[in-house]
C-alpha atoms as a PDB file:
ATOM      1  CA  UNK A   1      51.842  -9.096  26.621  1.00  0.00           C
ATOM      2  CA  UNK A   2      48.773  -7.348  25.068  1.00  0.00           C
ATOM      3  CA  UNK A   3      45.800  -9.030  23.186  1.00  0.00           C
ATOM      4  CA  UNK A   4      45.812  -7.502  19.321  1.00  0.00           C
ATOM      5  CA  UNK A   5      41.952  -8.542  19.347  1.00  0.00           C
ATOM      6  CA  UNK A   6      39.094  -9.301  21.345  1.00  0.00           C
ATOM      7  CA  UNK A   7      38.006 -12.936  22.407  1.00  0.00           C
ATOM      8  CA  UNK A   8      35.907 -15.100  20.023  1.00  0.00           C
ATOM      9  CA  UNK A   9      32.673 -15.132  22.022  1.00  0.00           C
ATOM     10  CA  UNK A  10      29.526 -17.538  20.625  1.00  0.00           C
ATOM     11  CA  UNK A  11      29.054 -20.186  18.219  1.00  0.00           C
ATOM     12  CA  UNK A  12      31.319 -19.807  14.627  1.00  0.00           C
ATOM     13  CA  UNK A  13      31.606 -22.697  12.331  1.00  0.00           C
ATOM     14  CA  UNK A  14      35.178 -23.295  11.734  1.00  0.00           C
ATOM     15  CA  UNK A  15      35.255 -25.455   9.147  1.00  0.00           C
ATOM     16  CA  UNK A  16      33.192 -25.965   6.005  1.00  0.00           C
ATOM     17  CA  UNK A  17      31.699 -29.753   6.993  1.00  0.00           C
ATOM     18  CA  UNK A  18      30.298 -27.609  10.478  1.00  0.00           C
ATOM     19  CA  UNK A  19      29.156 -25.158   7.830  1.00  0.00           C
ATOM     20  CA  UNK A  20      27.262 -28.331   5.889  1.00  0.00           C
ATOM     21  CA  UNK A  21      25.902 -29.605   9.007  1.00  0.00           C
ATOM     22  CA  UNK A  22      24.620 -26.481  10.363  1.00  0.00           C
ATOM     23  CA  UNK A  23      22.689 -25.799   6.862  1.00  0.00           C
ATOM     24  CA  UNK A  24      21.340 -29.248   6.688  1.00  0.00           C
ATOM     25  CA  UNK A  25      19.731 -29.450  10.335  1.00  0.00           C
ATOM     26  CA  UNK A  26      17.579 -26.527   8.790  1.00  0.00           C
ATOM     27  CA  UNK A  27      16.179 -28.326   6.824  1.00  0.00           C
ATOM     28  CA  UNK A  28      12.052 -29.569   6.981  1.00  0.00           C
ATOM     29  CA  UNK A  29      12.812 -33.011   5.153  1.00  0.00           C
ATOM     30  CA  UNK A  30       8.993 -33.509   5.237  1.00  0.00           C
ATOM     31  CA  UNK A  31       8.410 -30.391   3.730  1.00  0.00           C
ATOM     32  CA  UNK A  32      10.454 -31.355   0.754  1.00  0.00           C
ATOM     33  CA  UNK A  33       8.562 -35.031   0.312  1.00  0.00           C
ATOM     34  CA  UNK A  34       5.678 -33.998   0.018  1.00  0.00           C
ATOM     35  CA  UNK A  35       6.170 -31.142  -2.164  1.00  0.00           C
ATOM     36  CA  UNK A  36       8.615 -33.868  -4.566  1.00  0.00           C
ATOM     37  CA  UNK A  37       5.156 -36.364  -4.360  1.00  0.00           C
ATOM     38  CA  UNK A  38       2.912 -33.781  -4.778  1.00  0.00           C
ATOM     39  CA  UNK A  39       5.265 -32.184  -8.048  1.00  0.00           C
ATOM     40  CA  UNK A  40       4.977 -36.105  -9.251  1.00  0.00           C
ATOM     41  CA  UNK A  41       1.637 -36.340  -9.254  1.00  0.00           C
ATOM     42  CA  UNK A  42       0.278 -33.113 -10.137  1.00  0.00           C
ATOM     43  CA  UNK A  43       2.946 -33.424 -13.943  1.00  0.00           C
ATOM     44  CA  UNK A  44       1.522 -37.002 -14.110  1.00  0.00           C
ATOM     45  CA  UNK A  45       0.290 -37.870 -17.418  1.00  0.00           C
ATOM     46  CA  UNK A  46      -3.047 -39.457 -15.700  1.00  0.00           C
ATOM     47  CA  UNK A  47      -3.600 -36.331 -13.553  1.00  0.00           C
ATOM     48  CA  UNK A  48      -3.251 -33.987 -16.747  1.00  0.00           C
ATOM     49  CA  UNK A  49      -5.374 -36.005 -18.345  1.00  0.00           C
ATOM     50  CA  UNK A  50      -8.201 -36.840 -15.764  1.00  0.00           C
ATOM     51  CA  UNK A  51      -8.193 -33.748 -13.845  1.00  0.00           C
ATOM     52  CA  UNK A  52      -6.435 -30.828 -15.697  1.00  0.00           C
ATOM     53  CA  UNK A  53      -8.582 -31.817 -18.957  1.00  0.00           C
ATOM     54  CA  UNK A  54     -11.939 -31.373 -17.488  1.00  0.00           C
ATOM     55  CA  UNK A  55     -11.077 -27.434 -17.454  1.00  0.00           C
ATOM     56  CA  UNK A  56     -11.595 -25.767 -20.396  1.00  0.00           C
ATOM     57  CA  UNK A  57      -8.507 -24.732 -22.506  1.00  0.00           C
ATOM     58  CA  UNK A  58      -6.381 -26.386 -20.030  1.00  0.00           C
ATOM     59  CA  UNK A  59      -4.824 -29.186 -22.179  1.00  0.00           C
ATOM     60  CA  UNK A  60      -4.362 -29.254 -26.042  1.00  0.00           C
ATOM     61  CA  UNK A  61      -3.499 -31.872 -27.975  1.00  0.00           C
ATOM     62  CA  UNK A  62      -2.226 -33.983 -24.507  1.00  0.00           C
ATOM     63  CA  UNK A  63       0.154 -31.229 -23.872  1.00  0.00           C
ATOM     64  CA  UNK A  64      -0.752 -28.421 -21.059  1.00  0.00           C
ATOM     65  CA  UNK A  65      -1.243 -24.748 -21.663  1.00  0.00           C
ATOM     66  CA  UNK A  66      -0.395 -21.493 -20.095  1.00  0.00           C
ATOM     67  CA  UNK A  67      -3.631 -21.929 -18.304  1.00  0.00           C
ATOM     68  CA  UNK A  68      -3.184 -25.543 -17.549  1.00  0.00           C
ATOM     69  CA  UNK A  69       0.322 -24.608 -16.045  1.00  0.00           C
ATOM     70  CA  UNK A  70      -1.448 -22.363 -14.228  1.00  0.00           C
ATOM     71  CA  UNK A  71      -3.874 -24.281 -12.947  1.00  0.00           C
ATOM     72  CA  UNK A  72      -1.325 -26.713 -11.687  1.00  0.00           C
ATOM     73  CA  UNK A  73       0.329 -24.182  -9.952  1.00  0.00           C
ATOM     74  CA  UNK A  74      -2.069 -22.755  -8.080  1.00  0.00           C
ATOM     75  CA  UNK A  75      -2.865 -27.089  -7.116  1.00  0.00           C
ATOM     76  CA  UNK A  76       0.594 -27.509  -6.001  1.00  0.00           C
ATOM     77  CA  UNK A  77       0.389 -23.948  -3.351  1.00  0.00           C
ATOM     78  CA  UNK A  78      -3.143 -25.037  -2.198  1.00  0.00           C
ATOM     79  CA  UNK A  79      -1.305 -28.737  -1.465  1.00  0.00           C
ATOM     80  CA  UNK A  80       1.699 -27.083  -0.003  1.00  0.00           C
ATOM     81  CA  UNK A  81      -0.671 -24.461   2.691  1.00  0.00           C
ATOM     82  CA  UNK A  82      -2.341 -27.362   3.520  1.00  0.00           C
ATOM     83  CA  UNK A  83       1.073 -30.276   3.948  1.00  0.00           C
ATOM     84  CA  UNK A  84       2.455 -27.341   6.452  1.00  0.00           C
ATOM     85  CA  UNK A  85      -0.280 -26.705   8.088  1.00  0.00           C
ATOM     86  CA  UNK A  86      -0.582 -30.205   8.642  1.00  0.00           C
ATOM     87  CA  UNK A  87       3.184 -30.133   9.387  1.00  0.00           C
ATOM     88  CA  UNK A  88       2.551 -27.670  12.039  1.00  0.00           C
ATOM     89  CA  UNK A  89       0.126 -29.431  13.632  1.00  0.00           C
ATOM     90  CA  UNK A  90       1.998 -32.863  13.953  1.00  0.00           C
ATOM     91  CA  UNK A  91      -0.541 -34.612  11.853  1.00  0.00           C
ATOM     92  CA  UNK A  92       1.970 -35.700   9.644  1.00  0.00           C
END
């Protein structure tokens, strides 16, 4: 009797839990904390108004600006390069 298709050869998921699994092993769990701790700290009321208020047109009225969103932005990348190149390096 003939074969209507070729074998199955390699690795397919079969089922969507293998499918869940397979995307979850993916993922850099320390990656995420810090980025979450660092996201905490850097919306913090004290760090807005310690650190983000000592720039100039940053914060207004205790609420941040374009700039001051900004600002924190650019904080949270510079945090991030540096968390995976620490990553990387098995510091953390």
């Amino acid at each position: 009797m003939p074969i209507d298709s070729a074998p199955i050869t390699g690795r397919a998921p079969d089922d969507i839990t293998s499918i869940i699994a397979d995307i979850l092993s993916g993922i850099q769990y320390k990656f995420l904390t810090v980025m979450f701790i660092s996201y905490i700290v850097l919306n913090s009321d004290g760090f807005i108004n310690r650190v983000l208020a000592t720039f100039d047109g940053a914060v207004e009225f205790k609420a941040l600006t374009s700039w001051g969103v900004t600002l924190s932005a650019m904080m949270l990348v510079i945090v991030m390069i540096a968390a995976d190149g620490l990553i990387n390096r098995n510091v953390i």
